[in-house]
C-alpha atoms as a PDB file:
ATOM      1  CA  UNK A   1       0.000   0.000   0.000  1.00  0.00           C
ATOM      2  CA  UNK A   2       2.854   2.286   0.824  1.00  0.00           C
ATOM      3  CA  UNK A   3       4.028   1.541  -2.990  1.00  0.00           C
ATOM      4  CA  UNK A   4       1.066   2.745  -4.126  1.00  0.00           C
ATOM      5  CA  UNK A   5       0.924   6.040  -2.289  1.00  0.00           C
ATOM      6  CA  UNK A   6       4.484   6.668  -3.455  1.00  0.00           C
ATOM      7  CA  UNK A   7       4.030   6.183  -6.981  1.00  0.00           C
ATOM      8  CA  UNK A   8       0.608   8.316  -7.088  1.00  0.00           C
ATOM      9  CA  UNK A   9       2.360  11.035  -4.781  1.00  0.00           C
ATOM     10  CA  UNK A  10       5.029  10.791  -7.867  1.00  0.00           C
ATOM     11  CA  UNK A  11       3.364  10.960 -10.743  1.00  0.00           C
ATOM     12  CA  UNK A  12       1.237  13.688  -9.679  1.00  0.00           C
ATOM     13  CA  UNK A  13       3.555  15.764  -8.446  1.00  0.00           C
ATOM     14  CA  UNK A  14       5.449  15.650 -12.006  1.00  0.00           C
ATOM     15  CA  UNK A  15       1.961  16.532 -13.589  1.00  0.00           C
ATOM     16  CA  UNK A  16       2.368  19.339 -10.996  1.00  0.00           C
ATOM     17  CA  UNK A  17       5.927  20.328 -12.365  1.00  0.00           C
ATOM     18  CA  UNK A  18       5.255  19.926 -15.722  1.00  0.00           C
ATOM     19  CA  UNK A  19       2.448  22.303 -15.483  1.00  0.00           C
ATOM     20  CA  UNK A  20       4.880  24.762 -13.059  1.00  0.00           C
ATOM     21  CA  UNK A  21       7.463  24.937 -15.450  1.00  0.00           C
ATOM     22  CA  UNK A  22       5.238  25.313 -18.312  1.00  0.00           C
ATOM     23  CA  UNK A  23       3.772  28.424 -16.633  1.00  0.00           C
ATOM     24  CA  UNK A  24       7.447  29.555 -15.607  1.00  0.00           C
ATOM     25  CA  UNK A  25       9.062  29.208 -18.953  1.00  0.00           C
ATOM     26  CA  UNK A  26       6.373  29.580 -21.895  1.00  0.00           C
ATOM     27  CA  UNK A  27       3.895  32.114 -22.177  1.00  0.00           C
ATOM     28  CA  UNK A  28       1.146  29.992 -21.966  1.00  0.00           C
ATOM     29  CA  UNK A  29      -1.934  30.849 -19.832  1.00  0.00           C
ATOM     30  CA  UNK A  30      -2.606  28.589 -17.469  1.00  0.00           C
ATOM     31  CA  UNK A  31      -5.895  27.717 -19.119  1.00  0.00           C
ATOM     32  CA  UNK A  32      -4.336  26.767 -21.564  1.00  0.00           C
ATOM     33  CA  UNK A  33      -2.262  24.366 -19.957  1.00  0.00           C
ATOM     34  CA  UNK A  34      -5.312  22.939 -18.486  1.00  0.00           C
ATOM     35  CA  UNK A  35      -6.895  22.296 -21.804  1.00  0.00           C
ATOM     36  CA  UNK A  36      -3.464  21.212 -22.962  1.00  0.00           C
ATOM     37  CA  UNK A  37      -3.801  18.543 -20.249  1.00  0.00           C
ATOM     38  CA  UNK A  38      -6.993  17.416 -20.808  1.00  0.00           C
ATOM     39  CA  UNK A  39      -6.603  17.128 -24.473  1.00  0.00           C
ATOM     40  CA  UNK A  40      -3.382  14.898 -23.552  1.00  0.00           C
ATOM     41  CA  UNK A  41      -5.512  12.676 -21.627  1.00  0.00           C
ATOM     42  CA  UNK A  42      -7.997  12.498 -24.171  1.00  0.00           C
ATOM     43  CA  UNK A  43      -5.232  11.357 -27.329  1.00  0.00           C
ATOM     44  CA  UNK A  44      -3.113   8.874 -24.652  1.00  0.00           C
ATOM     45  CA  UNK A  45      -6.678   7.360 -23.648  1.00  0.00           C
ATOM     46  CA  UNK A  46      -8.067   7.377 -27.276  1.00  0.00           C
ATOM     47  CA  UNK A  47      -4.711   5.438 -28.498  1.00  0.00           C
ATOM     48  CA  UNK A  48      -4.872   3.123 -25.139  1.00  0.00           C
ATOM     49  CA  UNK A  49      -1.743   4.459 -23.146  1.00  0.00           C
ATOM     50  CA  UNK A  50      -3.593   6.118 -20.929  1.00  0.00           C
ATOM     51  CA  UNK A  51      -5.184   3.013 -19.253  1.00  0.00           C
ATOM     52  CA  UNK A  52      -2.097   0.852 -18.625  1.00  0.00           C
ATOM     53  CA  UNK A  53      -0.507   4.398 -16.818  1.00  0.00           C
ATOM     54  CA  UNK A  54      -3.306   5.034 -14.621  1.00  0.00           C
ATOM     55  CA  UNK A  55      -3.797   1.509 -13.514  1.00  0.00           C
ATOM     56  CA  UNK A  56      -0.007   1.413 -12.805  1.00  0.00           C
ATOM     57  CA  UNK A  57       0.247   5.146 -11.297  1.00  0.00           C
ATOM     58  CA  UNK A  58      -3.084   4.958  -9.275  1.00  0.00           C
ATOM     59  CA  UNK A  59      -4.172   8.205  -8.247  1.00  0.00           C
ATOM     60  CA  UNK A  60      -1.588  10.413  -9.524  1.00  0.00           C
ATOM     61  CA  UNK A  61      -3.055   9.357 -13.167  1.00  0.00           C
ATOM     62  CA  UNK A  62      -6.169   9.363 -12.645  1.00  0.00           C
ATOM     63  CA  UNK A  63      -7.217  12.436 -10.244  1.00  0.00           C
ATOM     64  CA  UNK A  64      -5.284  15.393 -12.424  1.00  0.00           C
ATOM     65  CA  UNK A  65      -6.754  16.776 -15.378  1.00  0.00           C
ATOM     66  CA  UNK A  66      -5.257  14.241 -17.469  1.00  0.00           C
ATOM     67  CA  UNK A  67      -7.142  11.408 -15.854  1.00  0.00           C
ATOM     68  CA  UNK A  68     -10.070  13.732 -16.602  1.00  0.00           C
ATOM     69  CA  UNK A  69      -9.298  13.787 -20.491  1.00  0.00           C
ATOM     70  CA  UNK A  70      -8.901   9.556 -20.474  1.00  0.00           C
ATOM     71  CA  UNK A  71     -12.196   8.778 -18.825  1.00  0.00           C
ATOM     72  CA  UNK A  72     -14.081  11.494 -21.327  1.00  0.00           C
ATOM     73  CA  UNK A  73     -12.713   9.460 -23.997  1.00  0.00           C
ATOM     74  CA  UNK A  74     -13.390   5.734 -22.253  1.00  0.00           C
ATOM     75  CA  UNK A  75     -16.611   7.180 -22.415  1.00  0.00           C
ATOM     76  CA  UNK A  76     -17.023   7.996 -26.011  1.00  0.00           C
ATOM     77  CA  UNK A  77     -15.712   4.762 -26.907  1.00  0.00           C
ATOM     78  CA  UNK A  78     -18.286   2.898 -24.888  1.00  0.00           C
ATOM     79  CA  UNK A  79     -20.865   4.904 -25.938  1.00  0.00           C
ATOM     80  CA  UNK A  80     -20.259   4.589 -30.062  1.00  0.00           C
ATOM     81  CA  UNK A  81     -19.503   1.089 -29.186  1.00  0.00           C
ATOM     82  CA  UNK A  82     -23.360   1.269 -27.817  1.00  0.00           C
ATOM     83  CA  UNK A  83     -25.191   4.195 -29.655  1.00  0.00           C
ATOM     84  CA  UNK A  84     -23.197   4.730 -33.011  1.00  0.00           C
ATOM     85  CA  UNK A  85     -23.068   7.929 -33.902  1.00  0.00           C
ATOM     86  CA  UNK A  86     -24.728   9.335 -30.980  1.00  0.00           C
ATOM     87  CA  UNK A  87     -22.453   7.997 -28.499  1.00  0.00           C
ATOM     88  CA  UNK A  88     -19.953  10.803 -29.685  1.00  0.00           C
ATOM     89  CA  UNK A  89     -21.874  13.462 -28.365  1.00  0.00           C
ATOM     90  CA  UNK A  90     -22.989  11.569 -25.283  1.00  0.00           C
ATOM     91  CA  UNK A  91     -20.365   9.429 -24.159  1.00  0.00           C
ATOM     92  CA  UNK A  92     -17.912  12.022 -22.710  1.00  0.00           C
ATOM     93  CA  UNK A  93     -20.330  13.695 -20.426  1.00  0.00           C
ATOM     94  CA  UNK A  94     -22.038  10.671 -19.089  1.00  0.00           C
ATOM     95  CA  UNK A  95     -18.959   8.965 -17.941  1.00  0.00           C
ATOM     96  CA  UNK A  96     -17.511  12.706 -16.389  1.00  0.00           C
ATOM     97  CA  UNK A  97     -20.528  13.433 -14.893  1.00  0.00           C
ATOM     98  CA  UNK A  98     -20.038  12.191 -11.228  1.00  0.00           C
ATOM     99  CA  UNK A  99     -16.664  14.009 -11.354  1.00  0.00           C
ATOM    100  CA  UNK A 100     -18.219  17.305 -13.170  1.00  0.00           C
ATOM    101  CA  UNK A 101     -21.438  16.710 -10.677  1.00  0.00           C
ATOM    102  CA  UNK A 102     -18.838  16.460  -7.187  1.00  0.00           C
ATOM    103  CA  UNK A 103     -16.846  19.654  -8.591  1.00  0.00           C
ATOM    104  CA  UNK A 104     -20.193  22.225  -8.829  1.00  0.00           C
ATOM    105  CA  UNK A 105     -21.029  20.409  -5.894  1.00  0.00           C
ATOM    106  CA  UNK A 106     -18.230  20.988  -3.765  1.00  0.00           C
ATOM    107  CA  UNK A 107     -17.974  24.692  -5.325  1.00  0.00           C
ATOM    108  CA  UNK A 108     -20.873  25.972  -3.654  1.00  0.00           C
ATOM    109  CA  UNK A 109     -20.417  24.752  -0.551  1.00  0.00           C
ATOM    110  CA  UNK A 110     -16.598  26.207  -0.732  1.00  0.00           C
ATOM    111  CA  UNK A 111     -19.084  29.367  -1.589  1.00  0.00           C
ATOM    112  CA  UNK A 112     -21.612  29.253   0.899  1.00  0.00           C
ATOM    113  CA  UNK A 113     -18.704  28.699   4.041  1.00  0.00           C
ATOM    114  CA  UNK A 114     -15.957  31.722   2.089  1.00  0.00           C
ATOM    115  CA  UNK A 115     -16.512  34.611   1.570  1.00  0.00           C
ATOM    116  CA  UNK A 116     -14.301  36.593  -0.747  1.00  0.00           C
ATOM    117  CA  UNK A 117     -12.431  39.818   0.024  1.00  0.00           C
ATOM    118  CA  UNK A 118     -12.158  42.083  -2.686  1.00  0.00           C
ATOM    119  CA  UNK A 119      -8.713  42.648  -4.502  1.00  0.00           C
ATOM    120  CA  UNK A 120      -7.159  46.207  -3.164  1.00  0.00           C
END
């Protein structure tokens, strides 16, 4: 078990420092590194790296925005696999919805207990 925390407390730091030295050294926004990420996920999980990496990285694969990107595209492959054509436009968002659902979620009740100062 200790194995396992290691190697997720790994890899996601090194999505963390790819994404910090991204900021530091390009002039990239860090939106678009987010979207940069996701996309990544999507093509490794499209092309089936992404899989083998998370199951072998755990958490650190599959909690970052990368993770994010590979289960939107499990989920359009399940869903043309299922629904054709449809199952483009359907796929992604079913199988992100529990994590898009926890993340409004958890939003307004981070809004409801803060409250924000305004920027002097």
């Amino acid at each position: 078990m200790l194995v396992s925390f290691l190697k997720a407390f790994i890899v996601g730091g090194l999505f963390c420092v790819i994404g910090q030295v991204l900021i530091d050294l390009t002039h990239l926004t860090p939106a678009k590194i987010l979207v940069s990420y996701v996309v990544a996920g999507v093509v490794l999980g499209a092309v089936g790296v992404y899989g083998p990496f998370a199951e072998w990285a755990g958490a650190g694969a599959t909690v970052p925005l990368t993770g994010f990107g590979n289960i939107l595209a499990q989920g359009v492959k399940e869903a043309v696999a299922k629904k054709s054509v449809l199952g483009i436009f359907t796929g992604g968002m079913t199988a992100g919805a529990a994590g898009v659902s926890a993340a409004v979620i958890f939003a307004l009740l981070a809004a409801l207990v803060f409250r924000p100062k305004a920027k002097s």
